[in-house]
C-alpha atoms as a PDB file:
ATOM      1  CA  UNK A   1      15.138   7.318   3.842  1.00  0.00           C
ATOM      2  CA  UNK A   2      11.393   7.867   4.391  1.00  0.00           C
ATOM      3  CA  UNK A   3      11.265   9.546   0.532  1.00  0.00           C
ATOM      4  CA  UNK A   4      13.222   6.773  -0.628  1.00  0.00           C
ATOM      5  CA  UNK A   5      10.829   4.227   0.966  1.00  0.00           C
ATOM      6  CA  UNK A   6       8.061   6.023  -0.383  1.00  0.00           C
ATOM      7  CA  UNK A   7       9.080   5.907  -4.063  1.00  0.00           C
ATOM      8  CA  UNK A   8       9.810   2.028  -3.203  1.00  0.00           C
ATOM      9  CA  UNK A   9       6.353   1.883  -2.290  1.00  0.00           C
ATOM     10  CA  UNK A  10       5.076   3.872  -5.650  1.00  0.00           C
ATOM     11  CA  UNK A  11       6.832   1.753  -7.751  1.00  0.00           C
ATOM     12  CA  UNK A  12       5.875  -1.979  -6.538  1.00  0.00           C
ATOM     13  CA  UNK A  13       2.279  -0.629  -6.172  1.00  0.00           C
ATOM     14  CA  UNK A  14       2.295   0.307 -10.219  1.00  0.00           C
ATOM     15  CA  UNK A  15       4.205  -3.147 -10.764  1.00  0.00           C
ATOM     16  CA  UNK A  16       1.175  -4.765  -9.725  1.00  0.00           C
ATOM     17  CA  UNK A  17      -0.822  -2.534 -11.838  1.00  0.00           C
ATOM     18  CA  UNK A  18       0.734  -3.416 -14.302  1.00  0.00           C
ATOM     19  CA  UNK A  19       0.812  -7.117 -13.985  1.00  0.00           C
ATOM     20  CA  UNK A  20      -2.969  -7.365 -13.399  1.00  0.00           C
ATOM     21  CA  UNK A  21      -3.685  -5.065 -16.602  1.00  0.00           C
ATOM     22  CA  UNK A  22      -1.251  -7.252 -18.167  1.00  0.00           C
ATOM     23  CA  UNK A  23      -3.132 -10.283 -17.104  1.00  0.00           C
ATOM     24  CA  UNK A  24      -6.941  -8.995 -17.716  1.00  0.00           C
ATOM     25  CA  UNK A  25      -5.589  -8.683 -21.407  1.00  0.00           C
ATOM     26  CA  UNK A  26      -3.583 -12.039 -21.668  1.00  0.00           C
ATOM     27  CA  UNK A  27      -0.354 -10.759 -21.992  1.00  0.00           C
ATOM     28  CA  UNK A  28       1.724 -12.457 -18.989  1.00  0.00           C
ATOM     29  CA  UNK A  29       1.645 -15.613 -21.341  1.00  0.00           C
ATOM     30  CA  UNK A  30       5.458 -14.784 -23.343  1.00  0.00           C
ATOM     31  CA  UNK A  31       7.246 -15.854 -20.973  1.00  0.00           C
ATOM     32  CA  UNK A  32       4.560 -18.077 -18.877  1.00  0.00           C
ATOM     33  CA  UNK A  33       4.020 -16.118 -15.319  1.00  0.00           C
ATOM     34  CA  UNK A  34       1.091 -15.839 -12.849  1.00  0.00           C
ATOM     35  CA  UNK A  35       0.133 -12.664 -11.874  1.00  0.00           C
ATOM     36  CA  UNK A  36       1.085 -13.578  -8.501  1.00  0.00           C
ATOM     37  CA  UNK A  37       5.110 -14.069  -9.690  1.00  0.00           C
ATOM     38  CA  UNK A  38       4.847 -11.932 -12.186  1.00  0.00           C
ATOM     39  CA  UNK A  39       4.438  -8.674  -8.897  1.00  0.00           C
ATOM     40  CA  UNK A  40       7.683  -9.526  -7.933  1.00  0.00           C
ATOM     41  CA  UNK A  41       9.425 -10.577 -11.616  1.00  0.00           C
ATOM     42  CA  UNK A  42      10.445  -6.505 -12.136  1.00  0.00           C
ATOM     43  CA  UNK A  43       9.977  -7.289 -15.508  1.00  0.00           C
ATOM     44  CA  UNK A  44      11.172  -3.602 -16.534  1.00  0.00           C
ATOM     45  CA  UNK A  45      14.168  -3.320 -13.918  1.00  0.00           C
ATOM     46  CA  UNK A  46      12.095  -0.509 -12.255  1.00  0.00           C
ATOM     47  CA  UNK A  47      12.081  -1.874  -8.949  1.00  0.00           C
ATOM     48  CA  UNK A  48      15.994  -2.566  -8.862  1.00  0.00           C
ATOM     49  CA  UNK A  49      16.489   1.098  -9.855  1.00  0.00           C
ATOM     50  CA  UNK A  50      14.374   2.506  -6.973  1.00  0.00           C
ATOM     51  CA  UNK A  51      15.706   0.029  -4.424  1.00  0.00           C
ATOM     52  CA  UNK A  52      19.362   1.132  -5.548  1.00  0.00           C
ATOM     53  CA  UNK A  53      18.662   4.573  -5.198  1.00  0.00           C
ATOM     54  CA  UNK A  54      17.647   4.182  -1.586  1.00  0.00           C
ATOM     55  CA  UNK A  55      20.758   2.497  -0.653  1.00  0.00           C
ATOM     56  CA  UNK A  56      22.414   5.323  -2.845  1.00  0.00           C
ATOM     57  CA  UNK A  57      20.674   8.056  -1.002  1.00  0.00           C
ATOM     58  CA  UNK A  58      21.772   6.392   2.158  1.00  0.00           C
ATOM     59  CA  UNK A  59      25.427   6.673   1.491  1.00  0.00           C
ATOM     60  CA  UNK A  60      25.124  10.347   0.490  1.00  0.00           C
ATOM     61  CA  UNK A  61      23.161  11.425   3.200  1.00  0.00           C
ATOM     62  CA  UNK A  62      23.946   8.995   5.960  1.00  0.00           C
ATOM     63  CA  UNK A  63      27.475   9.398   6.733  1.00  0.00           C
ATOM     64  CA  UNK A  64      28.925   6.054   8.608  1.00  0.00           C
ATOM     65  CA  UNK A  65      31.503   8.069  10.377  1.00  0.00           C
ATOM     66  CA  UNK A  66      28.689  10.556  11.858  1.00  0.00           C
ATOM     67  CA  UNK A  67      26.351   8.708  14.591  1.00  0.00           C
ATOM     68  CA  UNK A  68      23.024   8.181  13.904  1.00  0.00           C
ATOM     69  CA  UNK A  69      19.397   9.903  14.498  1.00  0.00           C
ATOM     70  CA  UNK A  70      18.611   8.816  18.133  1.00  0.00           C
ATOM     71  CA  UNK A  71      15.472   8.153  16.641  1.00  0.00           C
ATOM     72  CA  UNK A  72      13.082   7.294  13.686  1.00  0.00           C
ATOM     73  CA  UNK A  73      15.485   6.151  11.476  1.00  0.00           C
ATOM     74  CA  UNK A  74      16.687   2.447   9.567  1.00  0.00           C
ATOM     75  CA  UNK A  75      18.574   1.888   6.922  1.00  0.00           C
ATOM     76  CA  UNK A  76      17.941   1.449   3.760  1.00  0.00           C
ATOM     77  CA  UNK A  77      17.676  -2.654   3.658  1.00  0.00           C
ATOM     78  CA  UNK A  78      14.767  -2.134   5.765  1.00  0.00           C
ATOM     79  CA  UNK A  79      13.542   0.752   3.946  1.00  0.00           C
ATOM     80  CA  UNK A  80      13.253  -1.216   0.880  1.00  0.00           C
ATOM     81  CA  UNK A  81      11.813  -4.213   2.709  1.00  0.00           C
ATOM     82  CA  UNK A  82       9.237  -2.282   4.268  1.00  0.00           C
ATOM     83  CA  UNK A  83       8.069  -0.616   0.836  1.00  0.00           C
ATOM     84  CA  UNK A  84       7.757  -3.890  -0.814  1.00  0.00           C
ATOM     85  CA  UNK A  85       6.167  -5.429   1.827  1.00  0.00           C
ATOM     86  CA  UNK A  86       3.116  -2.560   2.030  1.00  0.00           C
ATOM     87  CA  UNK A  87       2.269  -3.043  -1.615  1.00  0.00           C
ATOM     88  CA  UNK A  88       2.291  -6.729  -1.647  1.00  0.00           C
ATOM     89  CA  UNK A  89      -0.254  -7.314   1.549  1.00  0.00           C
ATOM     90  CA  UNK A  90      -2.406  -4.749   0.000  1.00  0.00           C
ATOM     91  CA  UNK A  91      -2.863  -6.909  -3.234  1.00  0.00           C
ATOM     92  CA  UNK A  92      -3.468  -9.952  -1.057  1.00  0.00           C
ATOM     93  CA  UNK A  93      -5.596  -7.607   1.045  1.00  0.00           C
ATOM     94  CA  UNK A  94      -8.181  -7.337  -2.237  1.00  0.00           C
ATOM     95  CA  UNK A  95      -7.564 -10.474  -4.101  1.00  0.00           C
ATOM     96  CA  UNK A  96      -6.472 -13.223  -1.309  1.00  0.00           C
ATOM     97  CA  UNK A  97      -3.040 -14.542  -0.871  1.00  0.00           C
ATOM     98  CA  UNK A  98      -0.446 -15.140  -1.006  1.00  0.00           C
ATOM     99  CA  UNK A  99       0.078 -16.129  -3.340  1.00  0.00           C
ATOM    100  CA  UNK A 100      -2.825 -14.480  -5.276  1.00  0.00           C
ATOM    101  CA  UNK A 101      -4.564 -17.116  -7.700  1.00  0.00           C
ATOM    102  CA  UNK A 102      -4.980 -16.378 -11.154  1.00  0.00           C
ATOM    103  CA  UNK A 103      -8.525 -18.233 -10.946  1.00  0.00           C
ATOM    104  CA  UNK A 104      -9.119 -15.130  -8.223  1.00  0.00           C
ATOM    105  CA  UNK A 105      -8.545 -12.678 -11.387  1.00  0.00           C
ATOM    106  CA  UNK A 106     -10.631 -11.927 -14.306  1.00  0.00           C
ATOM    107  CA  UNK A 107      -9.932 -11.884 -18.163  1.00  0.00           C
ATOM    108  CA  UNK A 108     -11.301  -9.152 -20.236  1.00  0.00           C
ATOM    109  CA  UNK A 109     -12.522 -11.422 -23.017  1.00  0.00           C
ATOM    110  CA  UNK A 110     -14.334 -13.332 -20.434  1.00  0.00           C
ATOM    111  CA  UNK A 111     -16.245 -10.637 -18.138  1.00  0.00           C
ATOM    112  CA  UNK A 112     -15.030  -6.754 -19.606  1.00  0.00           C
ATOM    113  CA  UNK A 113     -17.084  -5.496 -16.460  1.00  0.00           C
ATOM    114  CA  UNK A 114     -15.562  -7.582 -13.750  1.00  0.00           C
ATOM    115  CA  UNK A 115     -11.784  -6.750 -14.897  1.00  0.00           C
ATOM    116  CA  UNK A 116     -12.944  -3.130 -15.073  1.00  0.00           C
ATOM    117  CA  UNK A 117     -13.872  -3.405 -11.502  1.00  0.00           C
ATOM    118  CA  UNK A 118     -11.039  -5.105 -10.253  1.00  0.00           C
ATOM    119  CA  UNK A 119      -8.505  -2.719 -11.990  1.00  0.00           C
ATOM    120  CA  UNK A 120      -9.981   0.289 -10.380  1.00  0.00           C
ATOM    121  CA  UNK A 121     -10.103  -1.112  -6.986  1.00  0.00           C
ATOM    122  CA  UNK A 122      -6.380  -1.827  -7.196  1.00  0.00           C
ATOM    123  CA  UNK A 123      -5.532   1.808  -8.647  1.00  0.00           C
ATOM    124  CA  UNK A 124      -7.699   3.000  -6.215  1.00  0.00           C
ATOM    125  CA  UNK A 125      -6.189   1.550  -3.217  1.00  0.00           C
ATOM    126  CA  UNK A 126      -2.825   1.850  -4.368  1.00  0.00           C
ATOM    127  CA  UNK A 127      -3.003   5.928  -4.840  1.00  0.00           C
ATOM    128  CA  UNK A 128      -4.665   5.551  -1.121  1.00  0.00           C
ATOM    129  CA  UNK A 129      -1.945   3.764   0.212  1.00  0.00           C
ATOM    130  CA  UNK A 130       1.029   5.827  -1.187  1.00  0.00           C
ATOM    131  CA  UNK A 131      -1.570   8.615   0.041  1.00  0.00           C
ATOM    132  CA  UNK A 132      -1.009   8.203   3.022  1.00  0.00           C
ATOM    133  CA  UNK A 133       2.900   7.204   3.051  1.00  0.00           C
ATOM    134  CA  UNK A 134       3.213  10.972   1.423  1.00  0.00           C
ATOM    135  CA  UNK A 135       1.014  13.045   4.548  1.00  0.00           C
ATOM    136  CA  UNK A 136       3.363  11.111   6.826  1.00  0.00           C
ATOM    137  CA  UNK A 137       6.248  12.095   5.675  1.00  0.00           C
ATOM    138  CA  UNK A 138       5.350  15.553   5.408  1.00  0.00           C
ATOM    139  CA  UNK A 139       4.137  15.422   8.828  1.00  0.00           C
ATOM    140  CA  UNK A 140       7.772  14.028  10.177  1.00  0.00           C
ATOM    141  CA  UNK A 141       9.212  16.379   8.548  1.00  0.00           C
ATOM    142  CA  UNK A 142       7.666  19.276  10.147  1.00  0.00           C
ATOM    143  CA  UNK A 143       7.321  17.418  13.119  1.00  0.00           C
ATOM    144  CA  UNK A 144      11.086  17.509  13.588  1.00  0.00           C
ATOM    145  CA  UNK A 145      11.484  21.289  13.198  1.00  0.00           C
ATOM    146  CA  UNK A 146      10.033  21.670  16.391  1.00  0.00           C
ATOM    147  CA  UNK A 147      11.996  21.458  19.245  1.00  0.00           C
ATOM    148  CA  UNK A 148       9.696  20.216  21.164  1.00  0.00           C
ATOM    149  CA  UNK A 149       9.788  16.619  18.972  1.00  0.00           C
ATOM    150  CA  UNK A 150      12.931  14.999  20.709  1.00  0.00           C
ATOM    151  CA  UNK A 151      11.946  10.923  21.059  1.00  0.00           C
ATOM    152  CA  UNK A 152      10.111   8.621  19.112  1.00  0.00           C
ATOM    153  CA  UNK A 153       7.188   8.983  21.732  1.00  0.00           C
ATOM    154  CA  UNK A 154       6.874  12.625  20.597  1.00  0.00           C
ATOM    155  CA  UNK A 155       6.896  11.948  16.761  1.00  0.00           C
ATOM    156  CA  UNK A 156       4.573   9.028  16.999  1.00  0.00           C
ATOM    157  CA  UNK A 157       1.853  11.462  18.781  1.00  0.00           C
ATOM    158  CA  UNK A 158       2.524  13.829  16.080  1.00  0.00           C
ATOM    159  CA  UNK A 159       1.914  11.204  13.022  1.00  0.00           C
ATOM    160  CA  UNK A 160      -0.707   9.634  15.238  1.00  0.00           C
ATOM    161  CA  UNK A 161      -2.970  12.625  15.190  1.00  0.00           C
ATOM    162  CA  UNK A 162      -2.018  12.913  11.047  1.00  0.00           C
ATOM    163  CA  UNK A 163      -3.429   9.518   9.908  1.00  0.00           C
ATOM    164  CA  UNK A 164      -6.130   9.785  12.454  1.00  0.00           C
ATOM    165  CA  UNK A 165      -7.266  13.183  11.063  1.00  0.00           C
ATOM    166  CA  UNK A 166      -5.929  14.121   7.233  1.00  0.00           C
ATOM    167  CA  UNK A 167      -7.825  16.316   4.796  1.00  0.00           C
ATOM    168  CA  UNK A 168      -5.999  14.457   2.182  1.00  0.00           C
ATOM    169  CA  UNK A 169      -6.373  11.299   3.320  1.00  0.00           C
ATOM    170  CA  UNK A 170      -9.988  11.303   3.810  1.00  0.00           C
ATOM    171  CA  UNK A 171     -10.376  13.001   0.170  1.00  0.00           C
ATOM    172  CA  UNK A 172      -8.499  10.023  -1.639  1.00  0.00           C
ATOM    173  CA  UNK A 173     -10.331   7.665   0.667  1.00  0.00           C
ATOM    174  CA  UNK A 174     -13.453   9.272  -1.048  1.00  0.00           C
ATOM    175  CA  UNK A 175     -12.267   8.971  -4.598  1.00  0.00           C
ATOM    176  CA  UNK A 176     -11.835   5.498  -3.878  1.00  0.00           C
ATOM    177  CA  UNK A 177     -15.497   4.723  -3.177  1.00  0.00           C
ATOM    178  CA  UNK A 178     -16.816   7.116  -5.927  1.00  0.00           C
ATOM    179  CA  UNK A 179     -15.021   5.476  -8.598  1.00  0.00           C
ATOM    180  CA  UNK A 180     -15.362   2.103  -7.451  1.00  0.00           C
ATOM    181  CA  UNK A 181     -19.152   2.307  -6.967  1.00  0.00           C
ATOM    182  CA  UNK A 182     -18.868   4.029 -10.472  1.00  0.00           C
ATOM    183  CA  UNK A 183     -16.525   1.242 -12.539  1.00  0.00           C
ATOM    184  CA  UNK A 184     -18.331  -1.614 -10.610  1.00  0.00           C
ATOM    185  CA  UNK A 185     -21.894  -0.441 -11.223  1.00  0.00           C
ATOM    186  CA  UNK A 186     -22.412  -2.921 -14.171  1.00  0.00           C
ATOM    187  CA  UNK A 187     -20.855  -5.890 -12.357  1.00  0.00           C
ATOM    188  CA  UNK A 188     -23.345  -9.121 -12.740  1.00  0.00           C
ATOM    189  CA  UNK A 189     -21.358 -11.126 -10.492  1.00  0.00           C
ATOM    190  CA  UNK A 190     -21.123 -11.033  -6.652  1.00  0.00           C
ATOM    191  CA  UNK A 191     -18.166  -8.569  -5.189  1.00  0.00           C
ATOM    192  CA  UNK A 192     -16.640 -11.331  -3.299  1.00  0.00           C
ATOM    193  CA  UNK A 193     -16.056 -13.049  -6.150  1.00  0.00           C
ATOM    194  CA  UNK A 194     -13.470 -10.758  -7.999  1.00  0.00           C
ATOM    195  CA  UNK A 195     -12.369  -9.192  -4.127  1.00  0.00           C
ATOM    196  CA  UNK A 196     -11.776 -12.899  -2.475  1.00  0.00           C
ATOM    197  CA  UNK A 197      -9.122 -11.802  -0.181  1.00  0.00           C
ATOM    198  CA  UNK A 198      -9.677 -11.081   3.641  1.00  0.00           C
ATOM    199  CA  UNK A 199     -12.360  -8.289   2.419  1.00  0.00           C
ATOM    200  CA  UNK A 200     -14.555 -10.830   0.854  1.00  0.00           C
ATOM    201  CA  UNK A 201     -15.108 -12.927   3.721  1.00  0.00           C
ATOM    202  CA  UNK A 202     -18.739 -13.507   4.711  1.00  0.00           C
ATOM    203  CA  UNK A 203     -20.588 -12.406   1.376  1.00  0.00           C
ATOM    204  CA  UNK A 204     -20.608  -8.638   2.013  1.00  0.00           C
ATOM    205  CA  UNK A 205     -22.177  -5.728  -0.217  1.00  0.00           C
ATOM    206  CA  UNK A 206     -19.366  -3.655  -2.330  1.00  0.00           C
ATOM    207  CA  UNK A 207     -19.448  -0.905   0.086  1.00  0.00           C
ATOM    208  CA  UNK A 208     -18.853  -3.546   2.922  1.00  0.00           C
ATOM    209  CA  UNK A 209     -15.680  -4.809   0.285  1.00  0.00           C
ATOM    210  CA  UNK A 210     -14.233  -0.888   0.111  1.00  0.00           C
ATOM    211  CA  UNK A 211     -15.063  -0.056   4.123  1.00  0.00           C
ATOM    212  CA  UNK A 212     -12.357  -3.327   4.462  1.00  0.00           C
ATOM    213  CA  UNK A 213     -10.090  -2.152   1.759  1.00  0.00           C
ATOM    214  CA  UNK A 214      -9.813   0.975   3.318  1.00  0.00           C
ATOM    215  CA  UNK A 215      -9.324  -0.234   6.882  1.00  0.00           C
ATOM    216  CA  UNK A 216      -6.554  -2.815   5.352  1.00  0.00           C
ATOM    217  CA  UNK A 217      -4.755  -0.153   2.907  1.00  0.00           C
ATOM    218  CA  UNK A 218      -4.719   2.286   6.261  1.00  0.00           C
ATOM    219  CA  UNK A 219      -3.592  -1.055   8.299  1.00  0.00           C
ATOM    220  CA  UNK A 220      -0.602  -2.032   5.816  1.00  0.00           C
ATOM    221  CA  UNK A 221       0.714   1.808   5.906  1.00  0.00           C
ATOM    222  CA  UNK A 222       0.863   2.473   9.054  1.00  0.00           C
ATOM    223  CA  UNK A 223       2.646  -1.050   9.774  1.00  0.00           C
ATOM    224  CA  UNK A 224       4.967  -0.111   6.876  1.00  0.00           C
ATOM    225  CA  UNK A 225       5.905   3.510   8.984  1.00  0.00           C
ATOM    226  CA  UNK A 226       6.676   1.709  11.760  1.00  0.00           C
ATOM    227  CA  UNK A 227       8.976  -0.583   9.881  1.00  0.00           C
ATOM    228  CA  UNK A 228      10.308   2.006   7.961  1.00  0.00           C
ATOM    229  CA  UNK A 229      11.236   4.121  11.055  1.00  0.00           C
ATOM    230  CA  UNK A 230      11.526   1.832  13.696  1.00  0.00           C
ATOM    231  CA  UNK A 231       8.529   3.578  15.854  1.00  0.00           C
ATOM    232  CA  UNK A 232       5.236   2.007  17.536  1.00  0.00           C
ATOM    233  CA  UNK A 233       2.282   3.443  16.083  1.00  0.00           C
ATOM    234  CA  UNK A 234      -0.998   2.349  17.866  1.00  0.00           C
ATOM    235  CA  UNK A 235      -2.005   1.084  14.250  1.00  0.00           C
ATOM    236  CA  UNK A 236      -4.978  -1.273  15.544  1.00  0.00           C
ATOM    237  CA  UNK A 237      -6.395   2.030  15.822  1.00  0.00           C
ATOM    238  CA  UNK A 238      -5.783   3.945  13.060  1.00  0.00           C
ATOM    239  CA  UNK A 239      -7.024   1.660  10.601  1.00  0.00           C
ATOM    240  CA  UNK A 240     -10.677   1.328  11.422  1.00  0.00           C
ATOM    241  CA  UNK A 241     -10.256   3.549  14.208  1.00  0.00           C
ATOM    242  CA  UNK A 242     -11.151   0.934  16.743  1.00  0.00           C
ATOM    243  CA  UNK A 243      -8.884  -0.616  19.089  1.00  0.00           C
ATOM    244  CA  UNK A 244     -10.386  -4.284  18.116  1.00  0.00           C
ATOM    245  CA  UNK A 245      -7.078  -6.219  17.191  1.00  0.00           C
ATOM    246  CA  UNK A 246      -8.106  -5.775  13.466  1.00  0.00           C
ATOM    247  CA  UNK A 247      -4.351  -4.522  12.896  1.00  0.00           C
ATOM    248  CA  UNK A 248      -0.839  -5.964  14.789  1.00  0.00           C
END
């Protein structure tokens, strides 16, 4: 289920790649569609074939007649939910929303260097956040070889320590600021401007913008783990690494 939920996650995060390269070059016009209905549209069917093979990898490897994991485990209607869910917040995250305005987004024709910013924050945050959704899993799955790993309490120490500490992790949260600062360097306009979600409150400096991003992509995945397994990761502090209420 948690592999399943992760390529869930992969797939609605490229979606809205997609849509907002799709909008920057005026191409969501044929049929009419925001950007903001055109993340959930699935204009390619992707989504419906990822969502069906979690429910399909649920009846092969879940048998009804056997009883359950005592622990860390949903099904796959809240698998799916939870995937969707992650990648969504983390657009509104960036660009505000929901629903995310198209007068929030930028056209190529009418600022190349603002669209070329935006684009690579999105990528950017998007590898983060299925980043991180990856390490996890890997980390429950050794985590549950070890005999010692029996209750929920137990795993969520494990995974705890993971997205606190994560070689990983920290590398892609690197990239992200590197090639931001890089594909934003030419930007004329201020960064709250083309990032007016909850990280462009208060007219903050780009690296102020990512700092956020970062905090909210870390925020959204380890609220989506918790959905996805049914567990109660302290995740107020493993986005910022502050218990200060910035994440339920």
């Amino acid at each position: 289920m948690n592999k399943s939920g992760e390529k869930v996650n992969l797939v609605q995060l490229r979606e809205n790649e997609k849509c907002l390269m799709d909008f920057q070059k005026e191409k969501l016009d044929a049929p009419p569609m925001t950007f903001d209905d055109c993340m959930t549209a699935d204009r390619r069917g992707k989504m419906q074939k990822a969502e069906q093979k979690a429910v399909v990898q649920e009846q092969k490897k879940c048998n009804p007649l056997d009883p359950a994991p005592p622990f860390a485990y949903t099904d796959s209607t809240t698998v799916n939910a939870a995937a969707v869910r992650a990648a969504l917040e983390l657009a509104y995250a960036i660009f505000g929303g929901p629903p995310v305005l198209d007068a929030n987004l930028v056209v190529k024709a009418d600022d190349k260097d603002a669209a070329k910013c935006q684009i690579e924050m999105l990528k950017r945050a998007n590898k983060l956040e299925n980043t991180i959704l990856k390490e996890m899993n890997k980390a429950k799955k050794q985590s549950l070889k070890d005999a010692t790993v029996r209750s929920g309490e137990a795993l969520e120490a494990r995974l705890q320590a993971v997205l606190s500490s994560n070689e990983k992790i920290d590398r892609v949260q690197d990239m992200l600021v590197k090639a931001v600062d890089k594909n934003c360097a030419a930007l004329q306009v201020a960064p709250d401007t083309i990032f007016p979600g909850a990280c462009g409150a208060g007219d903050p400096n780009l690296g102020e913008i990512e700092t956020c991003v970062i905090a909210a992509i870390r925020c959204e995945a380890c609220v989506s783990i918790n959905q996805l397994d049914d567990l109660n990761l302290n995740c107020d502090q493993m986005d910022d690494r502050a218990a200060n209420g910035s994440c339920p």
